[in-house]
N, C-alpha and C. Protein backbone atom coordinates (compact mmCIF):
# COMPACT_ATOMS: atom_id res chain seq x y z
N UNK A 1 -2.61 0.79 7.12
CA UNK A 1 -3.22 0.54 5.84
C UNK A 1 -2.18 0.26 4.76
N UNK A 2 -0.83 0.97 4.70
CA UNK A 2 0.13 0.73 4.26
C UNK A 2 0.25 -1.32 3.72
N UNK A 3 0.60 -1.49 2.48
CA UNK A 3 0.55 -3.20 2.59
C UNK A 3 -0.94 -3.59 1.96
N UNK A 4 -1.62 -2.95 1.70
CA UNK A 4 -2.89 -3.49 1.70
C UNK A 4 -3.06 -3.89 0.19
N UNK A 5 -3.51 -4.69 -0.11
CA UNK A 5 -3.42 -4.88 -1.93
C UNK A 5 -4.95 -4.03 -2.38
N UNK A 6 -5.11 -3.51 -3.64
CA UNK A 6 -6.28 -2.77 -4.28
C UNK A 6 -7.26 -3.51 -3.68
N UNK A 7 -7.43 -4.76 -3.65
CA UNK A 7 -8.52 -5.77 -3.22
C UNK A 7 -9.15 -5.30 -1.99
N UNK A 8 -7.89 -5.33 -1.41
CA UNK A 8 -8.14 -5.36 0.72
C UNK A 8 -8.71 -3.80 0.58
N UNK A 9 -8.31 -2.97 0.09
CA UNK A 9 -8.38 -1.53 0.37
C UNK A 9 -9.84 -1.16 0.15
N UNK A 10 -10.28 -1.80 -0.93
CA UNK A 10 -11.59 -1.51 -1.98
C UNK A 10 -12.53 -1.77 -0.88
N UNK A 11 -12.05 -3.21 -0.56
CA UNK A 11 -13.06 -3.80 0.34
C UNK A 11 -13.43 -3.21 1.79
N UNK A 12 -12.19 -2.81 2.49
CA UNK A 12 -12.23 -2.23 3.74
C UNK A 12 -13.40 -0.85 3.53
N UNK A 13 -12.62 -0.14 2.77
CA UNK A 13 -13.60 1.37 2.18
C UNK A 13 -15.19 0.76 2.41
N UNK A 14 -15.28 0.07 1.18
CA UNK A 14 -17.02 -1.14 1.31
C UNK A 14 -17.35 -1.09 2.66
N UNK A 15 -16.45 -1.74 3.62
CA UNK A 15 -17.20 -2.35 4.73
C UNK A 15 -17.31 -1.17 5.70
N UNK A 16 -16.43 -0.33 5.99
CA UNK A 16 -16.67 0.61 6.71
C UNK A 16 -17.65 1.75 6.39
N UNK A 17 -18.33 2.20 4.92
CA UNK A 17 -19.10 2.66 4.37
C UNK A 17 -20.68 2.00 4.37
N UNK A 18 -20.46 0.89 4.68
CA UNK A 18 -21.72 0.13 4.94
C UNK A 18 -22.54 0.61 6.53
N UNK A 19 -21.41 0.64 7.31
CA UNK A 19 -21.89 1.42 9.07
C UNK A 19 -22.17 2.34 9.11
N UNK A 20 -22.38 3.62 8.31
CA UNK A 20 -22.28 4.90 8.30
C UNK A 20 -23.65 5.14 7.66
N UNK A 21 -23.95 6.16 8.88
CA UNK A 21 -25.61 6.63 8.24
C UNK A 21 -25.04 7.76 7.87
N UNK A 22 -24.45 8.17 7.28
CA UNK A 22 -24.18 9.43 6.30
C UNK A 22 -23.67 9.10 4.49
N UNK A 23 -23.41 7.58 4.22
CA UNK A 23 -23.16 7.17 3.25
C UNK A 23 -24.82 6.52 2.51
N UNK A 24 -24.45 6.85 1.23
CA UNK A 24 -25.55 6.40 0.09
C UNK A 24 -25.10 5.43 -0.73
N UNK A 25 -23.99 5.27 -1.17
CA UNK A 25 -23.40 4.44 -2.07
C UNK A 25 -22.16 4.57 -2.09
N UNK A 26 -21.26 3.30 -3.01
CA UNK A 26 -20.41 3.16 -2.77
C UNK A 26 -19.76 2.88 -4.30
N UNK A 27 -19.02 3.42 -5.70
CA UNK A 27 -18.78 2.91 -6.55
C UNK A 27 -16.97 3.05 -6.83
N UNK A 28 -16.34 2.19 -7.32
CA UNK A 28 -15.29 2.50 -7.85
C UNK A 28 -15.08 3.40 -9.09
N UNK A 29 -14.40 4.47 -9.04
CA UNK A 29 -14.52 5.36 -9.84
C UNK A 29 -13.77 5.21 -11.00
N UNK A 30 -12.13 4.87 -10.59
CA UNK A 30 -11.20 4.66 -11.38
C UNK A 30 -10.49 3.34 -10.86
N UNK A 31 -9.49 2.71 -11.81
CA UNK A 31 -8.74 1.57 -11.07
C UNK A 31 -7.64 1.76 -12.53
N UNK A 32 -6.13 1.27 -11.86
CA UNK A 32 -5.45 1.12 -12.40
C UNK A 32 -5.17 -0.29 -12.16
N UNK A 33 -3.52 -0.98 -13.02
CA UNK A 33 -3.21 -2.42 -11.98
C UNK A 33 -2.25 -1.64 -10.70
N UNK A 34 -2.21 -0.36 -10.25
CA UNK A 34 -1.54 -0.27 -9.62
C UNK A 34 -1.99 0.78 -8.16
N UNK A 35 -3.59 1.44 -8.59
CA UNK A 35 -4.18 2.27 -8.13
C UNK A 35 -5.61 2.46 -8.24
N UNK A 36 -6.13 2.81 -7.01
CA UNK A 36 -7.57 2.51 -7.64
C UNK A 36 -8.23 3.87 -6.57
N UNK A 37 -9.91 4.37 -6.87
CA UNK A 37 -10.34 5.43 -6.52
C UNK A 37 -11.79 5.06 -6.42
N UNK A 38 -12.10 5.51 -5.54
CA UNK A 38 -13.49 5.34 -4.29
C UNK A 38 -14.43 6.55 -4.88
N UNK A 39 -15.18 6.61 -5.14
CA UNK A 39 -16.48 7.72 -4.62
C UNK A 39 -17.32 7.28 -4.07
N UNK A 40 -17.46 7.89 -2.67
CA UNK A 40 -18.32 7.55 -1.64
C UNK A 40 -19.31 8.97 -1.52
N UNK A 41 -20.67 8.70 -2.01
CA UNK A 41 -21.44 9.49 -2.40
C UNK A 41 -22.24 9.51 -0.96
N UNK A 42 -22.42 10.77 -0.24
CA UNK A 42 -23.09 10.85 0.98
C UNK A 42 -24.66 11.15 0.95
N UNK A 43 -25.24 11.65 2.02
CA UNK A 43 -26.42 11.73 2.09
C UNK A 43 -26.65 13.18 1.82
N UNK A 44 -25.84 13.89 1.74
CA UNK A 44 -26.20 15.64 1.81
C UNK A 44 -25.69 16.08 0.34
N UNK A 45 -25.93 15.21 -0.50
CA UNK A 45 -25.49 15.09 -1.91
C UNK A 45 -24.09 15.71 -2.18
N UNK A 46 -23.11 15.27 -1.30
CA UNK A 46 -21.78 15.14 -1.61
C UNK A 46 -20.94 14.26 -1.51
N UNK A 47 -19.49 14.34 -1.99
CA UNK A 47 -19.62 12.63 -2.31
C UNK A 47 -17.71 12.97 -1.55
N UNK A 48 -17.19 11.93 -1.29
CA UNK A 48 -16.08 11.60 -0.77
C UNK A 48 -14.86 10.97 -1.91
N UNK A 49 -13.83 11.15 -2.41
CA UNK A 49 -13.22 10.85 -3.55
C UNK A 49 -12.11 10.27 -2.40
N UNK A 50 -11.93 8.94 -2.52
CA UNK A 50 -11.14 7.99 -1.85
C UNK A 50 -10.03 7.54 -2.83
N UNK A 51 -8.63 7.93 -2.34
CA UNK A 51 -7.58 7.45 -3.22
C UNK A 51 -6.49 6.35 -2.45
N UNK A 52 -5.99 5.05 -3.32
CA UNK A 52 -5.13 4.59 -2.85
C UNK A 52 -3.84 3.98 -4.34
N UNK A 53 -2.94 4.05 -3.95
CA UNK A 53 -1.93 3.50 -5.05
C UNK A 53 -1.05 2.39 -4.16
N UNK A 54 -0.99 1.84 -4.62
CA UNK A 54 -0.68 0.49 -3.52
C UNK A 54 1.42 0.57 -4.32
N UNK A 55 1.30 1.08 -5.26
CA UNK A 55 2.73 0.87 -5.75
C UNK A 55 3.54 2.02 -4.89
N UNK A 56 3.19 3.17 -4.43
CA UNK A 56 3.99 4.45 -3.71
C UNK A 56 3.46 4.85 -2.54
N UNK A 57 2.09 3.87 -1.89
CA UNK A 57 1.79 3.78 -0.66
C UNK A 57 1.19 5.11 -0.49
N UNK A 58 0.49 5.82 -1.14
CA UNK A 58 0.08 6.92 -1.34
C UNK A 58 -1.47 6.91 -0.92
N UNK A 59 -2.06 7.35 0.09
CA UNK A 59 -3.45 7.60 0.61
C UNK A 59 -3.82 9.07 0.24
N UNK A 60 -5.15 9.23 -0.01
CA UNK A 60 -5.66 10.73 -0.19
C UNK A 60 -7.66 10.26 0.24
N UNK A 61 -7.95 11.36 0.77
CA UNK A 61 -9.51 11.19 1.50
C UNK A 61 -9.54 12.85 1.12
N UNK A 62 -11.12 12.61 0.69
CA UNK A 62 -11.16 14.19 0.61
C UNK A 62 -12.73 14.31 0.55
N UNK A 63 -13.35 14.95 1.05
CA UNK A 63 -15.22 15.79 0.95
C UNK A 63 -14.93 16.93 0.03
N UNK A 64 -15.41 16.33 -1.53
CA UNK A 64 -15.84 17.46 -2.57
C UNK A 64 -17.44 17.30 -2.84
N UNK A 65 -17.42 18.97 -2.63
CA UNK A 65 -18.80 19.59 -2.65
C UNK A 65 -18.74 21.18 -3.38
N UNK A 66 -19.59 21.11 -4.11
CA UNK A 66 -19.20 22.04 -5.58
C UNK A 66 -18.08 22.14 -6.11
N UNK A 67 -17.57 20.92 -6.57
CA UNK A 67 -16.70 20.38 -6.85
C UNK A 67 -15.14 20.85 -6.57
N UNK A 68 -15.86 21.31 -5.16
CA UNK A 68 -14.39 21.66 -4.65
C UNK A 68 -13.60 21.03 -3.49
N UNK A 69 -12.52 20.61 -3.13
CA UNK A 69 -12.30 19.77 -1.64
C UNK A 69 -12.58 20.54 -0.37
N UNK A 70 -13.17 20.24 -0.02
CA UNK A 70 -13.18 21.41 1.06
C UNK A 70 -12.99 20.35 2.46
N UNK A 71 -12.53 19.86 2.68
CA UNK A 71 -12.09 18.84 3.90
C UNK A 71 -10.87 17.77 3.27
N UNK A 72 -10.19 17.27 4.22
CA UNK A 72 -9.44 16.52 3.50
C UNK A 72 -8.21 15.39 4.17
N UNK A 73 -7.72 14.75 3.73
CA UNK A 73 -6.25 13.83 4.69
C UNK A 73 -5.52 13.04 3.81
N UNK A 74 -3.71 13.35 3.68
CA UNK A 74 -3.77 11.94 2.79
C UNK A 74 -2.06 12.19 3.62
N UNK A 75 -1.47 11.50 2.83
CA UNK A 75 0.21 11.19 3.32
C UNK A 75 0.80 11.80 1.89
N UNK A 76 0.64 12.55 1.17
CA UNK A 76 1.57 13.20 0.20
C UNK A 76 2.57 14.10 0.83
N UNK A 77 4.38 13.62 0.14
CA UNK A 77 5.22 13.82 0.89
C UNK A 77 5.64 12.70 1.97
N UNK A 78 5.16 11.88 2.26
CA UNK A 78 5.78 10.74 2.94
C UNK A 78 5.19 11.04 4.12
N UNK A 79 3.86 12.36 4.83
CA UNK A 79 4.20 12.54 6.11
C UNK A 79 2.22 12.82 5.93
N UNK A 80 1.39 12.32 6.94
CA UNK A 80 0.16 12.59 7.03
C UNK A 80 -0.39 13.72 7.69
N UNK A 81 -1.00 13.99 7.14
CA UNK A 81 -1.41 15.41 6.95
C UNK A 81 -3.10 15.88 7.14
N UNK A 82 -3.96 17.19 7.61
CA UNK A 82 -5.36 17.46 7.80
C UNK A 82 -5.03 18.98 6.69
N UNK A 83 -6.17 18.68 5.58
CA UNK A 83 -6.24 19.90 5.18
C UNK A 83 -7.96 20.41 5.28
N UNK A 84 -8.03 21.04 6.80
CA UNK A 84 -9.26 21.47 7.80
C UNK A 84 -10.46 21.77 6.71
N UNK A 85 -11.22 22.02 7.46
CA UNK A 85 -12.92 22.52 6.88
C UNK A 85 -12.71 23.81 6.51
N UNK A 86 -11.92 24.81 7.94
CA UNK A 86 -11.78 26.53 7.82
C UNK A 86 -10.70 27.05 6.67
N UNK A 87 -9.58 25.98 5.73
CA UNK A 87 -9.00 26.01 4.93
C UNK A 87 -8.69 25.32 4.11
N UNK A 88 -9.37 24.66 3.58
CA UNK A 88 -8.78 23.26 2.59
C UNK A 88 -7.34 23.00 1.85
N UNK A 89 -6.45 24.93 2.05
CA UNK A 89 -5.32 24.51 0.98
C UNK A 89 -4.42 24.43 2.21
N UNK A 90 -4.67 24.51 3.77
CA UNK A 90 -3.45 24.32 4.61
C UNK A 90 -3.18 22.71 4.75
N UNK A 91 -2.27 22.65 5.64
CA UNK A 91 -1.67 21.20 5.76
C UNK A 91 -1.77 21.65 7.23
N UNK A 92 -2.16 20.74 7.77
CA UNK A 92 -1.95 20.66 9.83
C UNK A 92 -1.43 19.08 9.38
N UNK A 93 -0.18 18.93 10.33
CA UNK A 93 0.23 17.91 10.31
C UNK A 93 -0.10 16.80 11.16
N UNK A 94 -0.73 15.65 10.96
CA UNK A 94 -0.79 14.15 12.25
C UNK A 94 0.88 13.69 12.61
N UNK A 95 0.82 13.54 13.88
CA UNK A 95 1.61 12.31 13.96
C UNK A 95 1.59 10.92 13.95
N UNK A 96 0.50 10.72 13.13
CA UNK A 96 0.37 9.46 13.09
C UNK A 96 -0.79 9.21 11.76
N UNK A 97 -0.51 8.15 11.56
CA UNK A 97 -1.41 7.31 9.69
C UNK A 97 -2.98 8.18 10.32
N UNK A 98 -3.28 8.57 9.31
CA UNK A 98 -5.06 8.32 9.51
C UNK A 98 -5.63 8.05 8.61
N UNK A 99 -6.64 7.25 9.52
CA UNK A 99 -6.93 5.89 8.67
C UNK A 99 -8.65 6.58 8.08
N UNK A 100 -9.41 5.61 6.80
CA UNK A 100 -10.13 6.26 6.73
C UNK A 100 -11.69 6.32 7.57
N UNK A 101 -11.33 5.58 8.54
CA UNK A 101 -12.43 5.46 9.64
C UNK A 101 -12.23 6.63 10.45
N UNK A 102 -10.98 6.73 11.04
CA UNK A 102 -10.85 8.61 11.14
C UNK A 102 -11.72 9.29 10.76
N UNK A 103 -11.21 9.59 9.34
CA UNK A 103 -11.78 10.65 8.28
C UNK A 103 -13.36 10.81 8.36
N UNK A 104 -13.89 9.53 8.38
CA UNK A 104 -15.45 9.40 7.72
C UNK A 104 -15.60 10.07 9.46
N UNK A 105 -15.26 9.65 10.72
CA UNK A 105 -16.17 9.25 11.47
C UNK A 105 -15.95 11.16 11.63
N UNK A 106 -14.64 11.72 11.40
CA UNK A 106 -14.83 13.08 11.84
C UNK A 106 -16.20 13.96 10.69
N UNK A 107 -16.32 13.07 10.03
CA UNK A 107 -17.40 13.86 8.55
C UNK A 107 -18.38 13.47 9.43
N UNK A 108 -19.32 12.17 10.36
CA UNK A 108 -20.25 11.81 10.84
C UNK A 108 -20.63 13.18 12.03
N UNK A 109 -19.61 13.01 12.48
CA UNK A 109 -19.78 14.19 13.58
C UNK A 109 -20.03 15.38 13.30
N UNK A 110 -19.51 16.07 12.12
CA UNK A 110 -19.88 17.57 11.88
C UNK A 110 -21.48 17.62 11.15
């Protein structure tokens, strides 16, 4: 995902949110010229806060519900990372990018 311009990113989020019977809508929340932010509002009236900054390559995915994160994934620190359901403030580390089709499809399953 790394490379992707605000455009490509916005759009990918869109299209992969469109397959998902757990998604309701889809709005841009915030946008910078350098960063932009997703709320992907689900069916169990919680919503998904999707982050990308295309200038520091910076990803963040997260399920807030009473307005708290309580699931989560992004690459802060240079290195990608799971902050679980049973703890939202740990870090379990990936070895590898996860992408946000990952993320959603592990939210589909629980």
């Amino acid at each position: 995902m790394v490379g992707m311009s605000l455009e490509e990113f916005e759009q990918h989020v869109i299209a992969v949110c469109s397959n998902s019977p757990i998604v309701q809508s889809v709005i841009v929340f915030d946008s910078t010229p350098t960063s932009v932010r997703l709320r992907v509002f689900l069916i169990t009236q919680s919503f998904l806060d999707v982050f990308y900054n295309q200038g520091t390559g910076k990803f963040s995915f997260a399920l807030i519900e009473d307005n708290q994160r309580t699931f989560g994934a992004d690459n802060a620190g240079d290195k990608w990372h799971w902050h679980p359901p049973e703890n939202p403030a740990d870090h379990v580390p990936s070895d590898v990018e996860i992408t946000f089709e990952e993320f959603l499809a592990r939210l589909e399953k629980s």
